[in-house]
N, C-alpha and C. Protein backbone atom coordinates (compact mmCIF):
# COMPACT_ATOMS: atom_id res chain seq x y z
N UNK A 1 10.77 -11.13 19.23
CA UNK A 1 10.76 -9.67 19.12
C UNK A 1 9.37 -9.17 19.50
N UNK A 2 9.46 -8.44 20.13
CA UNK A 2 8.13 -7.60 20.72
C UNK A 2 7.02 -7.01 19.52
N UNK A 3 5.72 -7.39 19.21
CA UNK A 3 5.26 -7.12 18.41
C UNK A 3 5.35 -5.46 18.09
N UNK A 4 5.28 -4.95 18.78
CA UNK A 4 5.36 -3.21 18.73
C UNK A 4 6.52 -3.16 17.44
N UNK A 5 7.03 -3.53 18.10
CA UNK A 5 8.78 -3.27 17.60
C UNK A 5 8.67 -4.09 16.15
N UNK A 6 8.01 -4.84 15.98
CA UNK A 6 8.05 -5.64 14.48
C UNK A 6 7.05 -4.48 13.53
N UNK A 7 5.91 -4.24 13.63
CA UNK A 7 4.90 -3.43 13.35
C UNK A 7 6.04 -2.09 13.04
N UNK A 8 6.51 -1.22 13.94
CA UNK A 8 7.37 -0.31 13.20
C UNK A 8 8.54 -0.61 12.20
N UNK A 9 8.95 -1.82 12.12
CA UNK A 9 10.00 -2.20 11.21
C UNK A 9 9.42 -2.22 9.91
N UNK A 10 8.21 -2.99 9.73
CA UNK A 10 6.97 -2.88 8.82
C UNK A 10 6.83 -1.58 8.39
N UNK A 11 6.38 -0.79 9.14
CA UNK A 11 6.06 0.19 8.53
C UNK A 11 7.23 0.89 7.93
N UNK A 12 8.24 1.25 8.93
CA UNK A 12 9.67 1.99 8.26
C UNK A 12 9.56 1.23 6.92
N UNK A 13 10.28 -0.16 6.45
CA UNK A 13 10.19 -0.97 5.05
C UNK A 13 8.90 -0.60 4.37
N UNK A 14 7.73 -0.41 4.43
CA UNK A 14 6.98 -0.04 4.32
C UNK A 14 7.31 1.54 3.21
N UNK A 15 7.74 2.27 4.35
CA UNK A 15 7.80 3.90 3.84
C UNK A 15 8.62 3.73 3.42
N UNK A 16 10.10 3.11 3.26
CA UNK A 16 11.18 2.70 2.14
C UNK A 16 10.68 2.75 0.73
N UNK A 17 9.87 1.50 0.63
CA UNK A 17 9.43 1.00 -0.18
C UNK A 17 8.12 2.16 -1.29
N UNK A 18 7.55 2.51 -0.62
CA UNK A 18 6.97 3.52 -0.67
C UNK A 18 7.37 5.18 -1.64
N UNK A 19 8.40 5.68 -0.74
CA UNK A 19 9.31 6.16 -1.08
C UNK A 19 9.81 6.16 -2.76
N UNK A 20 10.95 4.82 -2.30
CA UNK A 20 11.27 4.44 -3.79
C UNK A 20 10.78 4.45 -5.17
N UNK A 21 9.44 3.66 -4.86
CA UNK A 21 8.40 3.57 -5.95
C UNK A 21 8.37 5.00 -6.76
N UNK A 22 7.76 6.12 -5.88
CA UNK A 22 7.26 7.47 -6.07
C UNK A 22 8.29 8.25 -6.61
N UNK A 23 9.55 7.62 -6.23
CA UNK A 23 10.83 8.05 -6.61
C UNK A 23 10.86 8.13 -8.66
N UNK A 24 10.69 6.79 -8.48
CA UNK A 24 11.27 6.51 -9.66
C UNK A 24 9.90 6.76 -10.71
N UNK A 25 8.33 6.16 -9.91
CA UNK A 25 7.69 6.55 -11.31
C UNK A 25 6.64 7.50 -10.75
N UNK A 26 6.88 8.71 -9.65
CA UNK A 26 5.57 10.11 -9.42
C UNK A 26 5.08 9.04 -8.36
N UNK A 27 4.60 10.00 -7.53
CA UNK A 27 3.10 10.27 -6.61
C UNK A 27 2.10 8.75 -7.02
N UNK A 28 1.29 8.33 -6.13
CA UNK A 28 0.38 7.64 -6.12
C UNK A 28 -0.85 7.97 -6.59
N UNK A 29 -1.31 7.48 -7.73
CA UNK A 29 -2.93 8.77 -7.94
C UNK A 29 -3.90 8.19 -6.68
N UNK A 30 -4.83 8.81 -6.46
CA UNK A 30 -5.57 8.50 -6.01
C UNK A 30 -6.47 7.19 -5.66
N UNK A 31 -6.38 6.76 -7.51
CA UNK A 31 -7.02 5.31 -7.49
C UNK A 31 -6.21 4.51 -6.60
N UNK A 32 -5.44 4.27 -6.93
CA UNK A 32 -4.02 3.49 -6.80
C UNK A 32 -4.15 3.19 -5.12
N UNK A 33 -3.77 4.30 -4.56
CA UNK A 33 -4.31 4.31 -3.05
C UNK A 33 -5.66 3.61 -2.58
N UNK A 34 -6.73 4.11 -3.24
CA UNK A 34 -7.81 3.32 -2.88
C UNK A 34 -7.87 1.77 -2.64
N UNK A 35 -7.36 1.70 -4.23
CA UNK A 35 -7.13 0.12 -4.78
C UNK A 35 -6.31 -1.03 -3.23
N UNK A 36 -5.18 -0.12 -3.08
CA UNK A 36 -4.44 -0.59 -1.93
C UNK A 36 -4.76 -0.83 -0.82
N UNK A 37 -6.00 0.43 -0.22
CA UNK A 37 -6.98 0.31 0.82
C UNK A 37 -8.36 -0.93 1.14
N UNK A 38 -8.61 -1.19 -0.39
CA UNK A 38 -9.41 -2.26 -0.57
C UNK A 38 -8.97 -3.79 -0.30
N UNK A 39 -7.51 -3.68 -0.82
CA UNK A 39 -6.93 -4.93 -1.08
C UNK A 39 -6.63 -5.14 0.61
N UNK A 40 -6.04 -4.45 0.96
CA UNK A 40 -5.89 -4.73 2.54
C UNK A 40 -7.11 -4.77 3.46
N UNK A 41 -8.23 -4.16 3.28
CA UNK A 41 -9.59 -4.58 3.98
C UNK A 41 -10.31 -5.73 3.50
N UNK A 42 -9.58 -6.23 2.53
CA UNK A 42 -9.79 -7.63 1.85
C UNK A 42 -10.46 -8.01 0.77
N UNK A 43 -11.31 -6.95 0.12
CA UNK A 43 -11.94 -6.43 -1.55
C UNK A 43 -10.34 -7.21 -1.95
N UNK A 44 -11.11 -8.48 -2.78
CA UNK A 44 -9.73 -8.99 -3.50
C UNK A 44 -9.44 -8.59 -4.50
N UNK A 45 -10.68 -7.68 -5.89
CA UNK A 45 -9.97 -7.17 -6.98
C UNK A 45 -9.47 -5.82 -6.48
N UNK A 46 -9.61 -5.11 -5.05
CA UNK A 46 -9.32 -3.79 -4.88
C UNK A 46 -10.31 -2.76 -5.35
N UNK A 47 -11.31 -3.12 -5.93
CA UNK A 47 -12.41 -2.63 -6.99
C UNK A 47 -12.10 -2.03 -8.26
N UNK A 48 -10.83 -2.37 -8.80
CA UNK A 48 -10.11 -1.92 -9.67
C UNK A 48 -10.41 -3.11 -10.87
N UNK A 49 -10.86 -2.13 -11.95
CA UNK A 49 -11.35 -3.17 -13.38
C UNK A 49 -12.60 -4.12 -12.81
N UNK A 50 -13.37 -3.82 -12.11
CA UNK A 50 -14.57 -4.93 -11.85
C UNK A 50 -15.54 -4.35 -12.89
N UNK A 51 -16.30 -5.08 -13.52
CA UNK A 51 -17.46 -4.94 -14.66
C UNK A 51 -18.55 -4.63 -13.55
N UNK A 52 -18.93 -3.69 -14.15
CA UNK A 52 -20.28 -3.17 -13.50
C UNK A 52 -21.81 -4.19 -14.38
């Protein structure tokens, strides 16, 4: 399968998934998002609960 074409399947499941969540328990706060942004740029705690 053509990578293009896998990458949007991802994402559609992605926004499914997405979706659902927000469905059932509200909106993403802010942290939450961040946390997610970290974890995928590779910050492995997300910077979420790290002791200062």
């Amino acid at each position: 399968m053509d990578a293009a074409v896998q990458r949007q399947i991802e994402r559609d499941n992605l926004a499914e998934l997405t979706a659902a969540h927000e469905a059932e328990h509200g909106e993403f706060s802010q942290a939450e998002i961040d946390a997610a942004r970290a974890l995928l740029r590779g910050d492995a705690d997300g910077g979420v609960g790290s002791a200062a």
